[in-house]
N, C-alpha and C. Protein backbone atom coordinates (compact mmCIF):
# COMPACT_ATOMS: atom_id res chain seq x y z
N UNK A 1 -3.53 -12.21 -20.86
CA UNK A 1 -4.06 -11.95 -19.53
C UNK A 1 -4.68 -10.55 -19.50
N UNK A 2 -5.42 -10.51 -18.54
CA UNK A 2 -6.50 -9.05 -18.73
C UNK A 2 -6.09 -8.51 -17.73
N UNK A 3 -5.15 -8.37 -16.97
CA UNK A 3 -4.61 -7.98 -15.49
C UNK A 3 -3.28 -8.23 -15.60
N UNK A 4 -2.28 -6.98 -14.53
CA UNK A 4 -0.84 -7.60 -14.08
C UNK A 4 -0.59 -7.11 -12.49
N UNK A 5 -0.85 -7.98 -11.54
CA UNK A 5 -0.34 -7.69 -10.76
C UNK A 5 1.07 -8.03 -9.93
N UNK A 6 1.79 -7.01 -9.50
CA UNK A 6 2.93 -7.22 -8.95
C UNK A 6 3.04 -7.36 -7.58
N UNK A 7 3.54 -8.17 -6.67
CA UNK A 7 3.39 -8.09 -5.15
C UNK A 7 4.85 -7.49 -4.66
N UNK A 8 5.07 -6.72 -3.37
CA UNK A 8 5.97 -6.31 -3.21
C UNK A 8 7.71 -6.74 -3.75
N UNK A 9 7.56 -8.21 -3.38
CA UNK A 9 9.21 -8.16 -4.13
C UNK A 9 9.69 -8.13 -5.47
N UNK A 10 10.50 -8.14 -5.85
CA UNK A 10 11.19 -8.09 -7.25
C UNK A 10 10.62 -6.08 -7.84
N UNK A 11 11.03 -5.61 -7.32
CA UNK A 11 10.22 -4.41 -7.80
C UNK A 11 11.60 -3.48 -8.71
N UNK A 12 12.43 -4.23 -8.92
CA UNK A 12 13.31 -3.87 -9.89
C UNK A 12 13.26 -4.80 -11.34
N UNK A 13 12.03 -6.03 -10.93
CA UNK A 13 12.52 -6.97 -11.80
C UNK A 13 12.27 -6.48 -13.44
N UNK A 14 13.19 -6.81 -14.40
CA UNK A 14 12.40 -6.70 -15.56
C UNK A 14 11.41 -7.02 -16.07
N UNK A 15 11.27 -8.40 -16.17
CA UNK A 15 9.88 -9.11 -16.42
C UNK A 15 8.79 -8.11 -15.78
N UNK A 16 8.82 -7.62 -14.49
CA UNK A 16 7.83 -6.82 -14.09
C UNK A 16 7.31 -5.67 -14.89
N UNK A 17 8.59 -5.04 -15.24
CA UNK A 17 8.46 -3.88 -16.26
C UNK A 17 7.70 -3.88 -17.68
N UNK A 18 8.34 -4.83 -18.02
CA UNK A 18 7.56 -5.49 -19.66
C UNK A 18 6.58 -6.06 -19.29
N UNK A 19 5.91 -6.43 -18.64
CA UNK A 19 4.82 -6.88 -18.08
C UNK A 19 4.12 -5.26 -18.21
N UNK A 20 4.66 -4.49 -17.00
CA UNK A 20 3.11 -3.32 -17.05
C UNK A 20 3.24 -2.54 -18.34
N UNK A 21 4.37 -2.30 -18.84
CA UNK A 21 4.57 -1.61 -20.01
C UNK A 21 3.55 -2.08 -21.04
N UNK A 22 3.67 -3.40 -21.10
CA UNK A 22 2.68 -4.18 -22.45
C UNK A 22 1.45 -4.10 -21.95
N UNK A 23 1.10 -4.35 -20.48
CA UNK A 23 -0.40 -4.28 -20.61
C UNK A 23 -0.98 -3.04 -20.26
N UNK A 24 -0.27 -1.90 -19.95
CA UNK A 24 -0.67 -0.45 -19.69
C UNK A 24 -0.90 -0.08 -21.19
N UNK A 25 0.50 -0.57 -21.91
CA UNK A 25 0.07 0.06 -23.62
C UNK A 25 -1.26 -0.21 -24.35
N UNK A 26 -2.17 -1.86 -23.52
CA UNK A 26 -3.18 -2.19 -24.18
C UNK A 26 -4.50 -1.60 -23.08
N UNK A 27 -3.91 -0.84 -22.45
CA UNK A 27 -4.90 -0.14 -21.61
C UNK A 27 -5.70 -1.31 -20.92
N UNK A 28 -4.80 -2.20 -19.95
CA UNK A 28 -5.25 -3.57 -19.65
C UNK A 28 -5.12 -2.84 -18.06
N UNK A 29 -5.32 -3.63 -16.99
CA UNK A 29 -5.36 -3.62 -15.99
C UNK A 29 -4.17 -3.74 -15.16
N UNK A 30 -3.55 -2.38 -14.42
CA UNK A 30 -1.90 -3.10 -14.01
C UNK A 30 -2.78 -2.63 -12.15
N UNK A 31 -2.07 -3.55 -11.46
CA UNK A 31 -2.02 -3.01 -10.15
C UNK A 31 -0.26 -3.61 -9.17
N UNK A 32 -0.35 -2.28 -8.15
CA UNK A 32 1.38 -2.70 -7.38
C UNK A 32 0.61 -2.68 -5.73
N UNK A 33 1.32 -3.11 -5.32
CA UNK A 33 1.11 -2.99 -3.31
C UNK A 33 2.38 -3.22 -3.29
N UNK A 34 2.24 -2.48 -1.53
CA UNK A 34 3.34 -1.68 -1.20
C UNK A 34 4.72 -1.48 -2.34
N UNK A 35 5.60 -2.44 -1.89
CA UNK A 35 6.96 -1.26 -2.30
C UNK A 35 6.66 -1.81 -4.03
N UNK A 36 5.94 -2.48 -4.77
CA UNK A 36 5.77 -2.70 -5.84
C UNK A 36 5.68 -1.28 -6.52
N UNK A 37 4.67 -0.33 -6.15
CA UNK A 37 4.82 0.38 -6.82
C UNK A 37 5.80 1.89 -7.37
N UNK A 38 6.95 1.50 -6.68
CA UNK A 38 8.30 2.05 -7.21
C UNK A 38 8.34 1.77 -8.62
N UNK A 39 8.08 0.43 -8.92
CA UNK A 39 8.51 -0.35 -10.41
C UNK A 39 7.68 0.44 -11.40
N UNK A 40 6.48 1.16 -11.08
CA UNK A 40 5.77 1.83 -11.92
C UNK A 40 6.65 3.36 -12.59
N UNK A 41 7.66 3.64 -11.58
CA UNK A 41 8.20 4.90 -11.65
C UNK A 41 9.74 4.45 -12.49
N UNK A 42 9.98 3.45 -11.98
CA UNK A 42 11.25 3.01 -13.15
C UNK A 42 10.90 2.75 -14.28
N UNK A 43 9.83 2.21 -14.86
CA UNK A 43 9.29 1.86 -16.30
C UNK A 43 8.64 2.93 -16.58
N UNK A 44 8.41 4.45 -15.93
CA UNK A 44 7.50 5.55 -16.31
C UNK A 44 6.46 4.81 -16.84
N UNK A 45 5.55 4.37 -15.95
CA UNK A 45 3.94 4.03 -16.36
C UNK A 45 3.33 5.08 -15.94
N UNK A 46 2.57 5.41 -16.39
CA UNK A 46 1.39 6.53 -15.83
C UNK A 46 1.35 7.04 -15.17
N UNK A 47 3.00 8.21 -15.17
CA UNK A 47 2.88 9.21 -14.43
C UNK A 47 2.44 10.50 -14.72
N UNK A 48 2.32 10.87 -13.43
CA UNK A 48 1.08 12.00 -13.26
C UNK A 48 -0.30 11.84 -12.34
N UNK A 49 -0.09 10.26 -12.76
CA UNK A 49 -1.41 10.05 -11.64
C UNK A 49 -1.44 10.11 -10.74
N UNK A 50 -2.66 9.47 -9.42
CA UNK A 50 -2.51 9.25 -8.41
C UNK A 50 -2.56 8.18 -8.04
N UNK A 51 -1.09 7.77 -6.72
CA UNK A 51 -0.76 6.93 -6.64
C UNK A 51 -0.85 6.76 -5.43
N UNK A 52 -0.45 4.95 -4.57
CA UNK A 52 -0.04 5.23 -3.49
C UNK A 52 1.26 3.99 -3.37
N UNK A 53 2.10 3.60 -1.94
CA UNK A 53 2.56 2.99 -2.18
C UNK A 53 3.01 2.96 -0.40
N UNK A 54 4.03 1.71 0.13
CA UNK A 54 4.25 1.79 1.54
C UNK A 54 4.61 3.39 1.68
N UNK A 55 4.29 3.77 2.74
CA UNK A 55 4.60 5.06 3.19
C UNK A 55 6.71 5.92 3.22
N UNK A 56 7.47 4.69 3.87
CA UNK A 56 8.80 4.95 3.65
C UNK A 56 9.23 5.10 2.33
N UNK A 57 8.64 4.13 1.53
CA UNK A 57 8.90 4.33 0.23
C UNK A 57 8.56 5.46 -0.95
N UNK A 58 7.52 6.56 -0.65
CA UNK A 58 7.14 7.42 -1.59
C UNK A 58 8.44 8.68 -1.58
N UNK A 59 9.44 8.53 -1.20
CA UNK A 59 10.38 9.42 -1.78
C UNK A 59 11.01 8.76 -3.05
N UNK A 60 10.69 7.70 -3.45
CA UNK A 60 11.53 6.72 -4.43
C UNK A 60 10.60 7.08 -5.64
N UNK A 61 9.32 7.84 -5.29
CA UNK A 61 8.53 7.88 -6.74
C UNK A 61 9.08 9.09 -7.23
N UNK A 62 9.53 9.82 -6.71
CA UNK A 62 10.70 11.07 -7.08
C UNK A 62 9.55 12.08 -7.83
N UNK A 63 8.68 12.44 -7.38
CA UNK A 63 7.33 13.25 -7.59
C UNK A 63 6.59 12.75 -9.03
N UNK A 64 6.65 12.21 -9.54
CA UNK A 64 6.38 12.01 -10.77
C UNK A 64 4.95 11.30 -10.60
N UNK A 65 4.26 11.29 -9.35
CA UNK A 65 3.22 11.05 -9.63
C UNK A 65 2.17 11.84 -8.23
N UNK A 66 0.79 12.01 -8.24
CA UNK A 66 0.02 12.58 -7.30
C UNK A 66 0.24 11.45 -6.13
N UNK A 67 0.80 11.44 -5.06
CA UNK A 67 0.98 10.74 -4.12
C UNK A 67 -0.47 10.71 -3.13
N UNK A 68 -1.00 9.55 -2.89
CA UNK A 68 -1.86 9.63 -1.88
C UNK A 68 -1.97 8.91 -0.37
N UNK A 69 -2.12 8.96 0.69
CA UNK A 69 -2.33 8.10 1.46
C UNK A 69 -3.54 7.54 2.09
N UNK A 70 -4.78 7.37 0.79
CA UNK A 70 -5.48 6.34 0.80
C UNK A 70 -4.85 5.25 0.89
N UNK A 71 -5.20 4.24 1.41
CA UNK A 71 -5.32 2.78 1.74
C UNK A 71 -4.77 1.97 0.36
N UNK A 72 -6.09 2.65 -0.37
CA UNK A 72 -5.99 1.70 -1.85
C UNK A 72 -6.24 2.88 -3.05
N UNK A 73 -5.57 2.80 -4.30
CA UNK A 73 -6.00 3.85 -5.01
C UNK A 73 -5.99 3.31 -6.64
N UNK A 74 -7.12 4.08 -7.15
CA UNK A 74 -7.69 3.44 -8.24
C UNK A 74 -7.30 4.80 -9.65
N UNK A 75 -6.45 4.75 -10.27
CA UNK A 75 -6.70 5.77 -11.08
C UNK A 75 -6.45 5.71 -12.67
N UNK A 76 -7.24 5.62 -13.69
CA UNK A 76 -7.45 4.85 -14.68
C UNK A 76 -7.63 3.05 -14.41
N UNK A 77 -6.29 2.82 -15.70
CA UNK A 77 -6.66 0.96 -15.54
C UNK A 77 -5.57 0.96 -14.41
N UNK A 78 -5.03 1.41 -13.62
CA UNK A 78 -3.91 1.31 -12.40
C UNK A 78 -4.25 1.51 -11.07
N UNK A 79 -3.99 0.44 -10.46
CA UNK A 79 -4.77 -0.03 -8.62
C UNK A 79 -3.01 0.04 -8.12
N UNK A 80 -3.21 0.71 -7.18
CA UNK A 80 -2.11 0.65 -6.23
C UNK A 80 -2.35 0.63 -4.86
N UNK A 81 -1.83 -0.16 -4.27
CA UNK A 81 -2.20 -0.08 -2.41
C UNK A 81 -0.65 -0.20 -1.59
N UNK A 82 -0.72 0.34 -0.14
CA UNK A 82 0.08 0.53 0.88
C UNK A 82 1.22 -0.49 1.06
N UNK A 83 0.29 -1.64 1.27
CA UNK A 83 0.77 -2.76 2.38
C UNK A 83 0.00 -3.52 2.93
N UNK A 84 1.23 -4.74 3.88
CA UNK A 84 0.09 -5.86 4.31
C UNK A 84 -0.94 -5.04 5.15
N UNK A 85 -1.14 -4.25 5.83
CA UNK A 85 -2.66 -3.40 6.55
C UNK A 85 -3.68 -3.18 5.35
N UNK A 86 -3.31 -3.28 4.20
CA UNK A 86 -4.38 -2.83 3.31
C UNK A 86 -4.74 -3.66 2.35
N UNK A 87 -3.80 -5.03 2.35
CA UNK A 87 -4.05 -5.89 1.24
C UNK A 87 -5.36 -6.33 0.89
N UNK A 88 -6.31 -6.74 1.69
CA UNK A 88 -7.59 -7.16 1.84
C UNK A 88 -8.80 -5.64 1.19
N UNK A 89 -8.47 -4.77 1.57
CA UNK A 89 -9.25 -3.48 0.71
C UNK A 89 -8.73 -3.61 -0.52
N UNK A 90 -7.32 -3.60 -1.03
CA UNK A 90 -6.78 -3.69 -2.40
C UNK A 90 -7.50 -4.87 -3.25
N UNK A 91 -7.65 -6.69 -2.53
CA UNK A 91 -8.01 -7.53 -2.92
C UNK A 91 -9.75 -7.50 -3.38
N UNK A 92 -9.92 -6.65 -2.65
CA UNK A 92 -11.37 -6.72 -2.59
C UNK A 92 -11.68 -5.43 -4.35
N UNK A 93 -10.88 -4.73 -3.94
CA UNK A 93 -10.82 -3.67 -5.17
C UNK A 93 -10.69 -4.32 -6.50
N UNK A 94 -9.41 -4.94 -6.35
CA UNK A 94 -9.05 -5.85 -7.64
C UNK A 94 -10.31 -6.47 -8.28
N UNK A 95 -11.22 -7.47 -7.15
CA UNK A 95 -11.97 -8.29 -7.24
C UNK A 95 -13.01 -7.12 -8.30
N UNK A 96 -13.44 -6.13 -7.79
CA UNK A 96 -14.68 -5.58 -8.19
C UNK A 96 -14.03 -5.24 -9.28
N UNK A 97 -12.60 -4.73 -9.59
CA UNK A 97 -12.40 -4.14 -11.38
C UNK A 97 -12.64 -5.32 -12.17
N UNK A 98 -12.10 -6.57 -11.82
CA UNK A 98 -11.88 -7.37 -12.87
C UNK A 98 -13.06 -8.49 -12.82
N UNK A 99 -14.24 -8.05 -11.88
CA UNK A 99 -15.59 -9.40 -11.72
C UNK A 99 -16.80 -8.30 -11.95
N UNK A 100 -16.67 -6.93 -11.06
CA UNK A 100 -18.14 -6.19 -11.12
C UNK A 100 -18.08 -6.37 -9.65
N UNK A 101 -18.69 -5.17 -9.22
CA UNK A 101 -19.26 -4.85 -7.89
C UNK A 101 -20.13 -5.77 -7.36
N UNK A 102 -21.42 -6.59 -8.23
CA UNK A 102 -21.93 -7.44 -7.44
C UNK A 102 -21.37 -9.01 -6.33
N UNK A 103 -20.24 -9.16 -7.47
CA UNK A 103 -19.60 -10.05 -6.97
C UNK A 103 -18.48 -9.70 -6.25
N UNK A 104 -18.05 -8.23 -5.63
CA UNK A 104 -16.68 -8.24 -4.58
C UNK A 104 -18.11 -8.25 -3.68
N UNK A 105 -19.09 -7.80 -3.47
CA UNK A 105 -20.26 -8.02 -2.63
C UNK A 105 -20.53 -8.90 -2.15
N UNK A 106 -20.83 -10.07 -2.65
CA UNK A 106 -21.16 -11.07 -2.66
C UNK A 106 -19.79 -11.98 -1.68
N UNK A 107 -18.65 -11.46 -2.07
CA UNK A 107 -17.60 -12.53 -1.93
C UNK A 107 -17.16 -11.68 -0.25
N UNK A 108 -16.98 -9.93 -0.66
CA UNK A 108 -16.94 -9.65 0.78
C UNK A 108 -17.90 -10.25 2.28
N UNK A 109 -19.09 -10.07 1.39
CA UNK A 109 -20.50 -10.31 2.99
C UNK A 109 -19.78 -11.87 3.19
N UNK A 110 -19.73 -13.10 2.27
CA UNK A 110 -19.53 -14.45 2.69
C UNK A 110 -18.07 -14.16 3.58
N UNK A 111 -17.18 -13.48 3.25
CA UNK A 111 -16.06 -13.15 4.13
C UNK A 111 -16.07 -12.75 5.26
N UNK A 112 -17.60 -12.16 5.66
CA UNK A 112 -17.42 -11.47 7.01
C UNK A 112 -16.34 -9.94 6.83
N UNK A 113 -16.46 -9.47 5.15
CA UNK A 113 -15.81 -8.22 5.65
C UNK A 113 -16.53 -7.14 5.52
N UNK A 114 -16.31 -5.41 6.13
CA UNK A 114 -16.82 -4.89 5.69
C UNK A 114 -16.04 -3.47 5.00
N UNK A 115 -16.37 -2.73 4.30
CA UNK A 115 -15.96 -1.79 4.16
C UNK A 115 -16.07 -0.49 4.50
């Protein structure tokens, strides 16, 4: 798979872990929303970066990474977003890393969304 995304629950799970671990090591595509991306900070994936994650939850990243409160945040092969308020900017993000900008375009305008 060329992507791993995690959705908020199981964010202790293992499988989750060995999941971003293996595809961060192949410099593959990992992304978390909301409280998912805690799991990035238990498996030490790519800290240092900038991250984001639900708002209650960024004391759990225990500084180990640039915290942001963008919406959605892109930094290397790692997408992280808020929450359900932001899932649709995150989806749309995903869309353009792993299709190309013409087509989150394409798929946003038929959606009626905008950015």
């Amino acid at each position: 798979s060329e992507s791993f995304v995690q959705k908020s629950s199981g964010i202790n799970a293992e499988y989750g872990g060995e999941l971003y671990t293996r595809h961060n090591d192949q410099n593959k595509l990992i992304a978390a929303i909301c409280a998912s991306p805690i799991a990035l900070n238990q498996h030490k994936i790519n800290r240092g970066r900038r991250i984001t994650c639900y708002p209650a939850l960024a004391i759990r990243l225990d500084g180990n990474y640039k915290y942001s409160s963008d919406p959605v945040v892109v930094d290397g092969n790692m997408i992280t977003s808020r929450g359900p308020g932001t899932a649709f900017a995150y989806g749309m993000t995903l869309l353009e890393q792993l299709k190309g900008k013409e087509v989150r375009d394409r798929v946003a305008k038929d959606m009626l969304y905008s950015s």
